[in-house]
N, C-alpha and C. Protein backbone atom coordinates (compact mmCIF):
# COMPACT_ATOMS: atom_id res chain seq x y z
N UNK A 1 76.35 59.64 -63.18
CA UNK A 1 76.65 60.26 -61.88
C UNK A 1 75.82 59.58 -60.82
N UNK A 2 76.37 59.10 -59.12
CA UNK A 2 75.64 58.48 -58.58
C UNK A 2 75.41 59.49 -57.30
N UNK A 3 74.64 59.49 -56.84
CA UNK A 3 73.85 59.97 -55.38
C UNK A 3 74.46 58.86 -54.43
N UNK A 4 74.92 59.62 -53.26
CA UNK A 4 75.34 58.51 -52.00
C UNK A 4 74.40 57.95 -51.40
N UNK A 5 74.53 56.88 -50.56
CA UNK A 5 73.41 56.31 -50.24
C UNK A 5 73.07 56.88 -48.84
N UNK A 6 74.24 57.93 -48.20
CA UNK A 6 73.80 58.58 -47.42
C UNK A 6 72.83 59.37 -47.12
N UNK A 7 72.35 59.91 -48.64
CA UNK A 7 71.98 60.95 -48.55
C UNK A 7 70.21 60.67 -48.52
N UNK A 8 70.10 59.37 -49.03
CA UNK A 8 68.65 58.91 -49.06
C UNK A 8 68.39 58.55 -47.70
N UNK A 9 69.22 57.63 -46.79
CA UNK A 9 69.11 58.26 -45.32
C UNK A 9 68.98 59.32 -44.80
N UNK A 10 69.26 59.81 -45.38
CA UNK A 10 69.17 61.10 -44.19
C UNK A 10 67.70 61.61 -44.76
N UNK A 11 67.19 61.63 -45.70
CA UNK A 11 66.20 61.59 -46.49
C UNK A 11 65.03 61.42 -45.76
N UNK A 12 65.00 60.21 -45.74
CA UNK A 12 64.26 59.66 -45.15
C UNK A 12 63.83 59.62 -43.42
N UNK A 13 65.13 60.50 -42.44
CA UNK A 13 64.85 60.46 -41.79
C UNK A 13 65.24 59.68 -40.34
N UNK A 14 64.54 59.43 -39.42
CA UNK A 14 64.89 58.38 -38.15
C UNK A 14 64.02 57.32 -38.39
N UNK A 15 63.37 56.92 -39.24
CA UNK A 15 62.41 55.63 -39.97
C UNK A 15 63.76 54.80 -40.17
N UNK A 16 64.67 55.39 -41.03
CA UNK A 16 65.40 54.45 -41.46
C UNK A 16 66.76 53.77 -40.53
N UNK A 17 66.66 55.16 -39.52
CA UNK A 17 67.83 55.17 -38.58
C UNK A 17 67.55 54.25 -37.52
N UNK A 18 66.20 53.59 -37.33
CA UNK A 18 66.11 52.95 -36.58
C UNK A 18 66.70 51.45 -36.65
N UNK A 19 67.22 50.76 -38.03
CA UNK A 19 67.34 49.75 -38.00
C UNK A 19 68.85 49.60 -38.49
N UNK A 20 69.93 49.17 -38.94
CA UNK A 20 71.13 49.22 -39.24
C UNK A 20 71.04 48.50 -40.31
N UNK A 21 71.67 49.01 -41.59
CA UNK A 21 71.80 48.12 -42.94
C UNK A 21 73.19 47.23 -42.81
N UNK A 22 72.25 46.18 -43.59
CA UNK A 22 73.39 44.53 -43.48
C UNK A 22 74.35 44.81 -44.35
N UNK A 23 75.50 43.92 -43.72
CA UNK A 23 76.60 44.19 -44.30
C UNK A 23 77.38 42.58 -44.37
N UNK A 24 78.05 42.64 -45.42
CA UNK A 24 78.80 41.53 -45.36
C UNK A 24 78.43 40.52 -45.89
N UNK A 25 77.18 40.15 -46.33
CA UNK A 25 76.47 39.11 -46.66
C UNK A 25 76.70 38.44 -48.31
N UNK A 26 76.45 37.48 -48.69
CA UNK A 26 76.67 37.19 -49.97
C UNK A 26 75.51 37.66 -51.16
N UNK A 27 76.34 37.76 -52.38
CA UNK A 27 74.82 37.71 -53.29
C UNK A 27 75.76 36.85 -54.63
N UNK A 28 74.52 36.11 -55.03
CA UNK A 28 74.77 35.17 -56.56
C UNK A 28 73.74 35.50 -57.27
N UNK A 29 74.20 35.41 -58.81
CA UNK A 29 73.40 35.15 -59.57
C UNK A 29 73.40 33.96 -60.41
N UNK A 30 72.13 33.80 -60.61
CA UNK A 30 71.47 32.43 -61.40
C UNK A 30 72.14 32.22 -62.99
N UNK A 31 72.35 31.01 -63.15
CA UNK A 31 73.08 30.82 -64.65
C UNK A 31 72.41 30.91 -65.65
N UNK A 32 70.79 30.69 -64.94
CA UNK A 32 69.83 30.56 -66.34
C UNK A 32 69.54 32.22 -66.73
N UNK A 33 68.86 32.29 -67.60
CA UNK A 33 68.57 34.03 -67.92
C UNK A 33 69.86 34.38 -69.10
N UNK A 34 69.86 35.99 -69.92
CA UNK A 34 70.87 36.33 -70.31
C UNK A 34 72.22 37.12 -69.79
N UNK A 35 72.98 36.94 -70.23
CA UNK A 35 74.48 36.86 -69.80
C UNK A 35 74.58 38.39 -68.99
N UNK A 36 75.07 38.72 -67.91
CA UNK A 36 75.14 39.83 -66.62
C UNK A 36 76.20 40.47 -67.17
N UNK A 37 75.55 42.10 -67.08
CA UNK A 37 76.70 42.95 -67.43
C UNK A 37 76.91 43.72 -66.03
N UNK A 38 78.51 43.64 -65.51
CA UNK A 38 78.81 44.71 -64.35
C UNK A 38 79.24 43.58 -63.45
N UNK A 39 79.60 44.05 -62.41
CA UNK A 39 80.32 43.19 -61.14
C UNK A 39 78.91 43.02 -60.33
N UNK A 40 78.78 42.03 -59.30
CA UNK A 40 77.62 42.03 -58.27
C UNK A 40 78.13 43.16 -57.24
N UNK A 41 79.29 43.47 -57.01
CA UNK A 41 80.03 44.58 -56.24
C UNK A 41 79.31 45.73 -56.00
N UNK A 42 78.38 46.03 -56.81
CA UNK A 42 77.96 47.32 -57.56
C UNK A 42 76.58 47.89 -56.43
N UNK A 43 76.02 46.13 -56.49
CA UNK A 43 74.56 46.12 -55.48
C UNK A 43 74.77 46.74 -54.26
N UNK A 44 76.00 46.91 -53.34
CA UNK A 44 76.46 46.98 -51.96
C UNK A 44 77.54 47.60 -52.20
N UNK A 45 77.88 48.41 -52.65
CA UNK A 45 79.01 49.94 -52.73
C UNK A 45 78.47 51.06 -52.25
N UNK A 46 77.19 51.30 -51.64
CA UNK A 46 76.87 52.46 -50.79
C UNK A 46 76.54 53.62 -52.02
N UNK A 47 76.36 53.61 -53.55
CA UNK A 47 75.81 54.59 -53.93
C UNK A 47 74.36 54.10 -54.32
N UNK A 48 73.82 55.18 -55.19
CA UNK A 48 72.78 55.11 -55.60
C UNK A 48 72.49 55.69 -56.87
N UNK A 49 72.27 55.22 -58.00
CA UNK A 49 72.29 55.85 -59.36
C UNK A 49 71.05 56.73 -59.30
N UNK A 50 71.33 57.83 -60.51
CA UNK A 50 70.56 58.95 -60.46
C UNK A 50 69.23 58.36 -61.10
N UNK A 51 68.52 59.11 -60.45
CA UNK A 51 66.98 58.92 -60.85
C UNK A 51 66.73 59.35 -62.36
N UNK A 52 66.28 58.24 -62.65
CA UNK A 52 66.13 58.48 -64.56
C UNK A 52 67.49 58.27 -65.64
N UNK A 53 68.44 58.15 -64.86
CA UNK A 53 70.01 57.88 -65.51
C UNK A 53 69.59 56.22 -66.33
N UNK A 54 70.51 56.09 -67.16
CA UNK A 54 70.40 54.90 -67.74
C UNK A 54 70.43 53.71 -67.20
N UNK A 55 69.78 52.81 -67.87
CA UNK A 55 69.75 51.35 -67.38
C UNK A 55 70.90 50.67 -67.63
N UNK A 56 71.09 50.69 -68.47
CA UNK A 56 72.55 49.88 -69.29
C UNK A 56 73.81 50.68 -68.94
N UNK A 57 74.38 50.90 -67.84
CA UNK A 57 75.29 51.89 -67.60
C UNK A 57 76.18 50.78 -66.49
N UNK A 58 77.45 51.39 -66.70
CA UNK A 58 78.15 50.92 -65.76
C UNK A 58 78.43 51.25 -64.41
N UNK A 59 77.32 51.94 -63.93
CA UNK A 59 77.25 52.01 -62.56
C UNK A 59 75.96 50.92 -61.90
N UNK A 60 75.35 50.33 -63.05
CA UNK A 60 74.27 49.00 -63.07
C UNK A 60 74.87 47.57 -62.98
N UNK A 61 74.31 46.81 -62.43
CA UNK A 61 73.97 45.70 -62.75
C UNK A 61 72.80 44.83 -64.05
N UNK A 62 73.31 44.56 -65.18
CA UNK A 62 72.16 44.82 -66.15
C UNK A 62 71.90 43.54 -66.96
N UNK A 63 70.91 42.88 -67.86
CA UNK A 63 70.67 41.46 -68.36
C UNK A 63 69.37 42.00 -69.28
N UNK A 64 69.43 40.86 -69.89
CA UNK A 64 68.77 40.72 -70.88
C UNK A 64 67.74 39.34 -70.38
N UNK A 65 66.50 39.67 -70.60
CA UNK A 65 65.58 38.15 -69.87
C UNK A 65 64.93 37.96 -68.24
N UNK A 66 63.59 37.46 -68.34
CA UNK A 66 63.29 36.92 -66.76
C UNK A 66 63.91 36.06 -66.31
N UNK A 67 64.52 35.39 -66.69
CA UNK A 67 65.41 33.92 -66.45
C UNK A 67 66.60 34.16 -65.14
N UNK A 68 66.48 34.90 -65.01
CA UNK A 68 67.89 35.44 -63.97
C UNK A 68 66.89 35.54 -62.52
N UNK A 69 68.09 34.94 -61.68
CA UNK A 69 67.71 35.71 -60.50
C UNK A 69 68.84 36.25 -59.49
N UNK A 70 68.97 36.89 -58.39
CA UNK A 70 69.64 36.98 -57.75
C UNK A 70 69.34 36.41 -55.85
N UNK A 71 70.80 35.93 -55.44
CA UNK A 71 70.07 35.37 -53.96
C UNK A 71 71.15 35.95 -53.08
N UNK A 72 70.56 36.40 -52.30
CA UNK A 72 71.06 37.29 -51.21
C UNK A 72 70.92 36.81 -49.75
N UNK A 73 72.29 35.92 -49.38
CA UNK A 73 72.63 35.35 -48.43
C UNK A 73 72.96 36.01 -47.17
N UNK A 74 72.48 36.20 -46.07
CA UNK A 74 72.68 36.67 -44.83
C UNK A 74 73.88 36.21 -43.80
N UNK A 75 73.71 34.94 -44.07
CA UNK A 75 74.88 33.72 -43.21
C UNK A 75 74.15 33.67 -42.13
N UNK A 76 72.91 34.32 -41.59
CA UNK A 76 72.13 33.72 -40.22
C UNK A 76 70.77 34.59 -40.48
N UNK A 77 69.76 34.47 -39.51
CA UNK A 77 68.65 34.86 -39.83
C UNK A 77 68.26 36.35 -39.19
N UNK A 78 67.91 37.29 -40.12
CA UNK A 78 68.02 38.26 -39.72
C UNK A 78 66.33 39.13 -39.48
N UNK A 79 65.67 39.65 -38.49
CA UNK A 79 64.53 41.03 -38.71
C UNK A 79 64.54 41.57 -39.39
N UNK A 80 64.03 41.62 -40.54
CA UNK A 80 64.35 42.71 -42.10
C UNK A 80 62.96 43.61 -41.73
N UNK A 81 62.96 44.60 -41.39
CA UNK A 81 61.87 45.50 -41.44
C UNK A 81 62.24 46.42 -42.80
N UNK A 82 63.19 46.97 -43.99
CA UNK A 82 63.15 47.67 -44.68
C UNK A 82 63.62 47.59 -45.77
N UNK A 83 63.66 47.68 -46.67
CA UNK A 83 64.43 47.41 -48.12
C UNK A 83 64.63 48.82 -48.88
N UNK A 84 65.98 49.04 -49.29
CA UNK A 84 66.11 50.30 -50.08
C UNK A 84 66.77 49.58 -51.38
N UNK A 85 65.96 49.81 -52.77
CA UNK A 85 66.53 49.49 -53.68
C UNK A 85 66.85 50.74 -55.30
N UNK A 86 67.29 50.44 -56.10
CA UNK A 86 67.57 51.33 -56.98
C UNK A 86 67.52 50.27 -58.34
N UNK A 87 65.80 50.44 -59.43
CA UNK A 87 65.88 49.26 -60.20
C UNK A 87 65.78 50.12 -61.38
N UNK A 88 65.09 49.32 -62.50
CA UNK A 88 65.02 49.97 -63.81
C UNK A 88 63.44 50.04 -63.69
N UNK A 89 62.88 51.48 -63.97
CA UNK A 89 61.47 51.88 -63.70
C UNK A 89 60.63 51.22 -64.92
N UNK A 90 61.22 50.85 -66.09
CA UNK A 90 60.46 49.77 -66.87
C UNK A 90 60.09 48.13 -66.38
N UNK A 91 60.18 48.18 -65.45
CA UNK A 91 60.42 46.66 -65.31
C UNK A 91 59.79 46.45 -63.78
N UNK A 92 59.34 45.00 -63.46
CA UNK A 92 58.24 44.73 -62.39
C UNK A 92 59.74 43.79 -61.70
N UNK A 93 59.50 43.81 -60.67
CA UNK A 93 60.36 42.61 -60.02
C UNK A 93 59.46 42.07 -58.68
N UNK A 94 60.21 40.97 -58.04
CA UNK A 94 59.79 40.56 -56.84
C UNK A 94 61.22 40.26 -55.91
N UNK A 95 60.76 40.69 -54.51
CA UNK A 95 61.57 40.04 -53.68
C UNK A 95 60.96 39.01 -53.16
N UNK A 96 62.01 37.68 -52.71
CA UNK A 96 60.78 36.73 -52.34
C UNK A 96 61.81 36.11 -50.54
N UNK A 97 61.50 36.39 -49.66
CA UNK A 97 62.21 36.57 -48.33
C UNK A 97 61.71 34.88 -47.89
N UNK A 98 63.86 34.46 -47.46
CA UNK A 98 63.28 33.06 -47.24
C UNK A 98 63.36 32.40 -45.65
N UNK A 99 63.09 31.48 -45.46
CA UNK A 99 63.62 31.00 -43.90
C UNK A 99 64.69 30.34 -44.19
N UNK A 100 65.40 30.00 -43.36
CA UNK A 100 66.70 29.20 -43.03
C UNK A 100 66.96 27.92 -43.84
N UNK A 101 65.43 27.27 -43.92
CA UNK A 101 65.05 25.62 -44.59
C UNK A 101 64.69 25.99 -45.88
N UNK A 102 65.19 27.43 -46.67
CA UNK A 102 64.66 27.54 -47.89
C UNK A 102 63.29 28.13 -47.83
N UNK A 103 62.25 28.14 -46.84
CA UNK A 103 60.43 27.90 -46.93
C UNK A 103 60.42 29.51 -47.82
N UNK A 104 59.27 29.71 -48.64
CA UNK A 104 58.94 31.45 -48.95
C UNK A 104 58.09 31.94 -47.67
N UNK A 105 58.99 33.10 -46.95
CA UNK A 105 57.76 33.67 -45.86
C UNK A 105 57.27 34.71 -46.45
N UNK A 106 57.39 35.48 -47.37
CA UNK A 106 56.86 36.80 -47.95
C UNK A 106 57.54 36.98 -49.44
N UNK A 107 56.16 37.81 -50.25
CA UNK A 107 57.13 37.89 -50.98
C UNK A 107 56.82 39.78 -51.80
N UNK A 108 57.78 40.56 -51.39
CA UNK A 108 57.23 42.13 -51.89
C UNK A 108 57.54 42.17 -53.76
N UNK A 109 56.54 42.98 -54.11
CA UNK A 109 56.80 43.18 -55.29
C UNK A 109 56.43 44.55 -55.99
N UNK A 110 57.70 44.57 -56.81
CA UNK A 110 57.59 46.17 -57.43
C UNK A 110 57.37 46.51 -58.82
N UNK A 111 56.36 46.76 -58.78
CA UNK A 111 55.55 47.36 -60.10
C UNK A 111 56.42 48.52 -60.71
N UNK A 112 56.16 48.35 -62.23
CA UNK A 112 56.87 49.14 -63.16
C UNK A 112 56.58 50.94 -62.93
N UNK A 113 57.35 52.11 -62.74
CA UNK A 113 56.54 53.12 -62.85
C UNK A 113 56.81 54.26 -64.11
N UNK A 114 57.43 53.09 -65.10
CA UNK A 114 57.32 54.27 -66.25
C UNK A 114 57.02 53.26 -67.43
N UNK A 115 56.17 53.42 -68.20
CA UNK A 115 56.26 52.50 -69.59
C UNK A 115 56.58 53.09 -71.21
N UNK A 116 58.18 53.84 -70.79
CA UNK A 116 58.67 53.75 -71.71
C UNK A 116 59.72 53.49 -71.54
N UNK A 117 60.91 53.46 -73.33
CA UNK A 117 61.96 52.59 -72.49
C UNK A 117 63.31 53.41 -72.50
N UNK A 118 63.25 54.56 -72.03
CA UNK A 118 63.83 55.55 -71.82
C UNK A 118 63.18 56.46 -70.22
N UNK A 119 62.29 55.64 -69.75
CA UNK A 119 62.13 55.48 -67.95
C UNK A 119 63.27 55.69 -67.05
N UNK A 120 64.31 54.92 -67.51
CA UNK A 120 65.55 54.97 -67.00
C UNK A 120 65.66 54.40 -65.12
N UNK A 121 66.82 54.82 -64.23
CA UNK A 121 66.89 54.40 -62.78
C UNK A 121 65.61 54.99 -62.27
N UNK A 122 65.00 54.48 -60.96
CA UNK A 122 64.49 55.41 -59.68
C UNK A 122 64.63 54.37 -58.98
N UNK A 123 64.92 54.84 -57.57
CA UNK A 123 65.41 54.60 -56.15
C UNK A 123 64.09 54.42 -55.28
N UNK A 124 64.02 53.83 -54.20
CA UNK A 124 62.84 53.87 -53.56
C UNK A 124 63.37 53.47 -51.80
N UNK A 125 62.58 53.29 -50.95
CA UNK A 125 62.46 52.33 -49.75
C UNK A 125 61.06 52.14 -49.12
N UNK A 126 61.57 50.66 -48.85
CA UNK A 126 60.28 50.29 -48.81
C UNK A 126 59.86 49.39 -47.32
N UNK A 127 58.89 49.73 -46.30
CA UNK A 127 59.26 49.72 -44.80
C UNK A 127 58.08 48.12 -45.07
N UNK A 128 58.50 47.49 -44.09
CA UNK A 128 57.55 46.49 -43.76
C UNK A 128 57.59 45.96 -42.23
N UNK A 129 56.56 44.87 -41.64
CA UNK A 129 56.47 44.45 -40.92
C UNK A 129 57.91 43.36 -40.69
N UNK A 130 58.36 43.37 -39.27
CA UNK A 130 59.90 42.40 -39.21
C UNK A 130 59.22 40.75 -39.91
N UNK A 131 60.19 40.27 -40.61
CA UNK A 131 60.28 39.36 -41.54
C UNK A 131 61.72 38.53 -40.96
N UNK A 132 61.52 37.31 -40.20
CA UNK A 132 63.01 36.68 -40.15
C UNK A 132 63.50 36.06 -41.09
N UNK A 133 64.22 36.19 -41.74
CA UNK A 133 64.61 35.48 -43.13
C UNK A 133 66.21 35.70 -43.20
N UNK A 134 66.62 34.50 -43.62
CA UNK A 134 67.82 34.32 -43.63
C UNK A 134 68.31 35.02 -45.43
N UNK A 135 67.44 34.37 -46.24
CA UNK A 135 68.41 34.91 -47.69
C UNK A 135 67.08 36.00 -48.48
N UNK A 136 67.29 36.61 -49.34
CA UNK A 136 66.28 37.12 -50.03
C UNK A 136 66.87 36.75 -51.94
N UNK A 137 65.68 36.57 -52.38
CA UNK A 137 66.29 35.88 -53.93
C UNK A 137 65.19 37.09 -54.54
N UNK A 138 66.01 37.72 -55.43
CA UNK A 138 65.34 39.04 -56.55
C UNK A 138 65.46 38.51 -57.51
N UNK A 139 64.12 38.72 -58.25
CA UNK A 139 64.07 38.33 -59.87
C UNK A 139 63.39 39.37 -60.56
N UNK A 140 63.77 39.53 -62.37
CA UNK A 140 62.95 40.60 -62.48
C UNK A 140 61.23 39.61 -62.90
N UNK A 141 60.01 40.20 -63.32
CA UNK A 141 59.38 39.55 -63.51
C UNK A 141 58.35 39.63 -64.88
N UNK A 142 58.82 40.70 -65.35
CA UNK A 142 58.37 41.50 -66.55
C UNK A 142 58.43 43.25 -67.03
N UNK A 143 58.46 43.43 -68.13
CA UNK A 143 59.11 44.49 -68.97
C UNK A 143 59.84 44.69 -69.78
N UNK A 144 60.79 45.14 -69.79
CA UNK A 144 61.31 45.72 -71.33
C UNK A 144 62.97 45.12 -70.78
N UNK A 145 63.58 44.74 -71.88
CA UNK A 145 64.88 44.75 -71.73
C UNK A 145 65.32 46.06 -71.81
N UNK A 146 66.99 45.98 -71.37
CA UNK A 146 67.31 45.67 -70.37
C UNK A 146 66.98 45.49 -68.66
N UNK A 147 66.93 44.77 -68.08
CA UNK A 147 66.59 44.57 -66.83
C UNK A 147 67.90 45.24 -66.23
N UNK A 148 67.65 46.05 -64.89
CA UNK A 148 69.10 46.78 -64.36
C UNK A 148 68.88 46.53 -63.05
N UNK A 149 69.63 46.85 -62.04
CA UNK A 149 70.04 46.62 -60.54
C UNK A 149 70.97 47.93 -60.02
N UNK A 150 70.71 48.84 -60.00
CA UNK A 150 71.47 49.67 -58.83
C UNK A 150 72.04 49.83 -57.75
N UNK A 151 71.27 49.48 -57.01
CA UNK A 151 71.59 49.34 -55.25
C UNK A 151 70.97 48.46 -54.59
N UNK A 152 71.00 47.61 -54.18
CA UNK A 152 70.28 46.81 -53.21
C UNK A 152 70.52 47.01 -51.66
N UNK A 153 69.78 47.54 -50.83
CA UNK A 153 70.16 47.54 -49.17
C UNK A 153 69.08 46.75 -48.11
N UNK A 154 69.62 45.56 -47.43
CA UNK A 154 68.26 45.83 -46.67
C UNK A 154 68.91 46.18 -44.76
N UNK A 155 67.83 46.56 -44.49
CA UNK A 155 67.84 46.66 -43.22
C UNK A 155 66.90 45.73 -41.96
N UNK A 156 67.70 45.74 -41.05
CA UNK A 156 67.40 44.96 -39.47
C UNK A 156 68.09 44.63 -38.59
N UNK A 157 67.97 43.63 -37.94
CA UNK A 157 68.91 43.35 -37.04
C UNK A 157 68.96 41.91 -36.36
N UNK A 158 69.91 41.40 -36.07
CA UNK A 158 69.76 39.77 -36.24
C UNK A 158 69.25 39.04 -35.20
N UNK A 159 68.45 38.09 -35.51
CA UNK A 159 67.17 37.40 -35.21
C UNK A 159 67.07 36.69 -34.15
N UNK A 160 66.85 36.73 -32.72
CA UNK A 160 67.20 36.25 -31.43
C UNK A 160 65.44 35.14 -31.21
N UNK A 161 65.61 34.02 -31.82
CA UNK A 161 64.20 33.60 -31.41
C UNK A 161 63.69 32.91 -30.05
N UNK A 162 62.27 34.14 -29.54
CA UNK A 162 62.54 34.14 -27.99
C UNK A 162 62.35 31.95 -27.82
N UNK A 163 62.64 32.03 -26.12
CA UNK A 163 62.43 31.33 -25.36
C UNK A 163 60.98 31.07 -24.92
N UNK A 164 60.30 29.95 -25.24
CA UNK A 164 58.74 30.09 -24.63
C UNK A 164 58.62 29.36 -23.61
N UNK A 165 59.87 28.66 -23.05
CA UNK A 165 59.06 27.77 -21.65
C UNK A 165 60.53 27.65 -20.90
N UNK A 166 60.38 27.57 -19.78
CA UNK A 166 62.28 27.22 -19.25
C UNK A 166 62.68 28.52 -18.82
N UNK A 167 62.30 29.88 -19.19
CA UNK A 167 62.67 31.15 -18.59
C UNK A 167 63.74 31.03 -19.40
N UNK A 168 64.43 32.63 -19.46
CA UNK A 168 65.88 32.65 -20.02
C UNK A 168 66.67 32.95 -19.51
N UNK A 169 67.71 33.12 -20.77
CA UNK A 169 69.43 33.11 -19.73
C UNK A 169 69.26 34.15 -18.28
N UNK A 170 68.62 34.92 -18.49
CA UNK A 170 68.80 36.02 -16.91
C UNK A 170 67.38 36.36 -16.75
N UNK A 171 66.99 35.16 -16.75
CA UNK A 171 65.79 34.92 -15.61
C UNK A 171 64.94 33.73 -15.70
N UNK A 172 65.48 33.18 -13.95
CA UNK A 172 65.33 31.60 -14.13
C UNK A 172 63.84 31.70 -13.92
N UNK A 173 63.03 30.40 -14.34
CA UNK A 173 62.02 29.93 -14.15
C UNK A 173 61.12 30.24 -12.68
N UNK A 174 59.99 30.38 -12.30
CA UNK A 174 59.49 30.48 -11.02
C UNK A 174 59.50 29.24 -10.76
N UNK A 175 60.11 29.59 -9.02
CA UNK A 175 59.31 28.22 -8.50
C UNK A 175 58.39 28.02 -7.21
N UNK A 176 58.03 27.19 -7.47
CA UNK A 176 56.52 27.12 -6.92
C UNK A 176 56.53 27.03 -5.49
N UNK A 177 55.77 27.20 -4.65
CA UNK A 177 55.92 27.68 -3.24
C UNK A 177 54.53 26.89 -2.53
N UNK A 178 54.67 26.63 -1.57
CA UNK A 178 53.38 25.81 -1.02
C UNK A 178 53.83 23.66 -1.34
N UNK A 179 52.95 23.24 -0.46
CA UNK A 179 52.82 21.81 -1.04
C UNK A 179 52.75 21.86 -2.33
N UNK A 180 53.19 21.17 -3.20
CA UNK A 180 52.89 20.38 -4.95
C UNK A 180 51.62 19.44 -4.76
N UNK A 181 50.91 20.24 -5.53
CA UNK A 181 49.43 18.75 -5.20
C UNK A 181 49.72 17.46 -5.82
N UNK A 182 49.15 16.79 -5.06
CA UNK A 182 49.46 15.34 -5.35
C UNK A 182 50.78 14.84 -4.67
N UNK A 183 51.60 15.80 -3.98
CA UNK A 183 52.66 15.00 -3.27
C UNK A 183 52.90 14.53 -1.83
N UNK A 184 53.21 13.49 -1.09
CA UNK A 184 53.20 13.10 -0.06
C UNK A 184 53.45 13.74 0.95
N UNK A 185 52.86 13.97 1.74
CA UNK A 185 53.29 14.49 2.93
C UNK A 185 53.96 13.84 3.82
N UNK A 186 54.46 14.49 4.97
CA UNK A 186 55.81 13.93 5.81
C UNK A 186 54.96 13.27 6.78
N UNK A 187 55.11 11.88 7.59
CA UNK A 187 54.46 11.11 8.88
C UNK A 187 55.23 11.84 10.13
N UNK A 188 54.67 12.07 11.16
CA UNK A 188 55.59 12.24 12.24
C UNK A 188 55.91 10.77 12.95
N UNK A 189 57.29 11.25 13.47
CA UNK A 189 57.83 9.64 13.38
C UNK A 189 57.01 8.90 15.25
N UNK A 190 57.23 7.87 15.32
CA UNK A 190 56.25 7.55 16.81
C UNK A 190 56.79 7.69 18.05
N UNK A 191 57.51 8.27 18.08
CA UNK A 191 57.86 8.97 19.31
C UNK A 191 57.13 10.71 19.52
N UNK A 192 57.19 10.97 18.69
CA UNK A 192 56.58 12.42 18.55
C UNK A 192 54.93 12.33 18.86
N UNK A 193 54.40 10.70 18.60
CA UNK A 193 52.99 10.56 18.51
C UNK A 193 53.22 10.44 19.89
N UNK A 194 53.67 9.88 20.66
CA UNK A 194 53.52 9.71 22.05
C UNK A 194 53.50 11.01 22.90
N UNK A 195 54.68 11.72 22.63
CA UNK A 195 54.78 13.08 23.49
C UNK A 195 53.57 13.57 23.46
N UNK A 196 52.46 13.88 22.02
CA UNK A 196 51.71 14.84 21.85
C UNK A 196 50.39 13.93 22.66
N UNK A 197 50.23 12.22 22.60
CA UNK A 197 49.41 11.56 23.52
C UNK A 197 49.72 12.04 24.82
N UNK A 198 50.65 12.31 25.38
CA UNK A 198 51.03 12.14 27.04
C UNK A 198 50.81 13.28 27.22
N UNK A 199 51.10 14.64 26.47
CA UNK A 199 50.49 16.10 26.61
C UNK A 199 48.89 16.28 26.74
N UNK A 200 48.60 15.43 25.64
CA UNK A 200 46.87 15.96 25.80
C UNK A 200 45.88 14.83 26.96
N UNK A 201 46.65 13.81 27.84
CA UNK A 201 46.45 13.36 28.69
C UNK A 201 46.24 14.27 29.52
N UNK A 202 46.96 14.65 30.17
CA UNK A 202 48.17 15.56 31.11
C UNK A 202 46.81 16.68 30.95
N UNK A 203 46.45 17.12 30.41
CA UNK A 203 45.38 18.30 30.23
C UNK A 203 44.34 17.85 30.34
N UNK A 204 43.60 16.97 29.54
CA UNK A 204 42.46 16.19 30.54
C UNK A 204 42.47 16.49 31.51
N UNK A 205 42.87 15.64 32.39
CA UNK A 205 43.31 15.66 33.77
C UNK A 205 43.24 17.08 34.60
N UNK A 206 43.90 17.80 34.22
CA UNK A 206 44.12 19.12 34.97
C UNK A 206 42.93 19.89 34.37
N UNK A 207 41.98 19.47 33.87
CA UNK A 207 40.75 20.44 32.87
C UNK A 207 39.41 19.24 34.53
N UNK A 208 39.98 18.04 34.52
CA UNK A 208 38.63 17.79 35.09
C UNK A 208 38.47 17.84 36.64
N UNK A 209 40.04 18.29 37.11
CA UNK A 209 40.57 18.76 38.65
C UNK A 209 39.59 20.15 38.77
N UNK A 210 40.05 21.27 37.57
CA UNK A 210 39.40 22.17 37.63
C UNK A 210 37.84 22.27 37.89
N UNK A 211 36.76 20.74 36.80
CA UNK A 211 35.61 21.29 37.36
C UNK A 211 35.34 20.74 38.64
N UNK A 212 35.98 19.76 38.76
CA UNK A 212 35.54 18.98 40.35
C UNK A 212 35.60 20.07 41.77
């Protein structure tokens, strides 16, 4: 029986409401590892398997081995502030969040929280600092077979990287006001030198009438 994934939203609150879960994006899995039981369909169908329900079930994604991974394609680079996942509580995994050129910018990882092997599903979310990353690749990393996959969600919103020099689209650059230092100033042309000679003549004159 599965729990909606609504309902862990609402769960959780306006934490989670603040960011919008991705949609549309691709996911593969790796050839190496043992052979995948279930559709990848399963990761991004909006439920959530019951807490403690089986690993090996067909509401899972499930394998045998560390050898597997999964990569979770965005198609552009997205703010991931949150991850909601649904794994097998025997088992450790990592997310490892990438840039555009492949680079690792982070990598979260989830520790086992039951060590037996009848632990079965639990669900979680998990908030972080914004992360731009275009793909995220999940692997498990140790524990007990079967390895399982429930739900995978992440959340954010897609990745606008600012402008640092040039101003942006709706708002141009300042510009500068006053002389530019270092640039030439204008000559007045020589006719203008004359008028202002024949003016301050002209005043002489009428300055030394006055003291006489």
């Amino acid at each position: 029986m599965k729990k909606t994934l609504i309902a862990l939203v609402i769960a959780f609150g306006a934490s989670v409401a603040s960011a919008a879960p991705l949609v549309g994006y691709t996911v593969q899995a790796s050839t190496g590892g043992g052979s995948l039981s279930g559709s990848l369909t399963l990761l991004s169908d909006g439920n959530l398997p019951t807490d403690g329900s089986a690993a090996a079930s067909a509401s899972n994604v499930y394998w045998n081995g560390t050898g597997k991974s999964f990569i979770f394609d965005f198609g552009a680079v997205f703010a991931l502030t949150e991850l909601q996942f649904s794994l097998d509580s025997n088992d450790d995994y990592s997310f490892v969040f990438k840039a555009e050129d492949g680079t690792a910018l982070s990598t979260k990882s989830i520790a086992r929280t039951a060590d037996t092997r009848n632990g079965g599903m639990y669900s979680s979310l998990l908030q972080f600092d914004p992360i731009a990353a275009r793909s995220v690749v999940l692997s498990a990393t140790g524990g007990r077979n079967p390895y399982a996959l429930g739900e995978i969600a992440f959340f954010g919103t897609l990745w606008t990287a600012p402008i640092t020099s040039g101003g942006t689209m709706d708002q141009a650059p300042t510009v500068p006001t006053g002389p530019t230092p270092g640039a030439a100033q204008a000559v007045p042309e020589p006719g203008t030198l004359a008028l202002l000679a024949g003016g301050l003549a002209i005043a002489g004159l009428r300055l030394r009438k006055r003291r006489g």
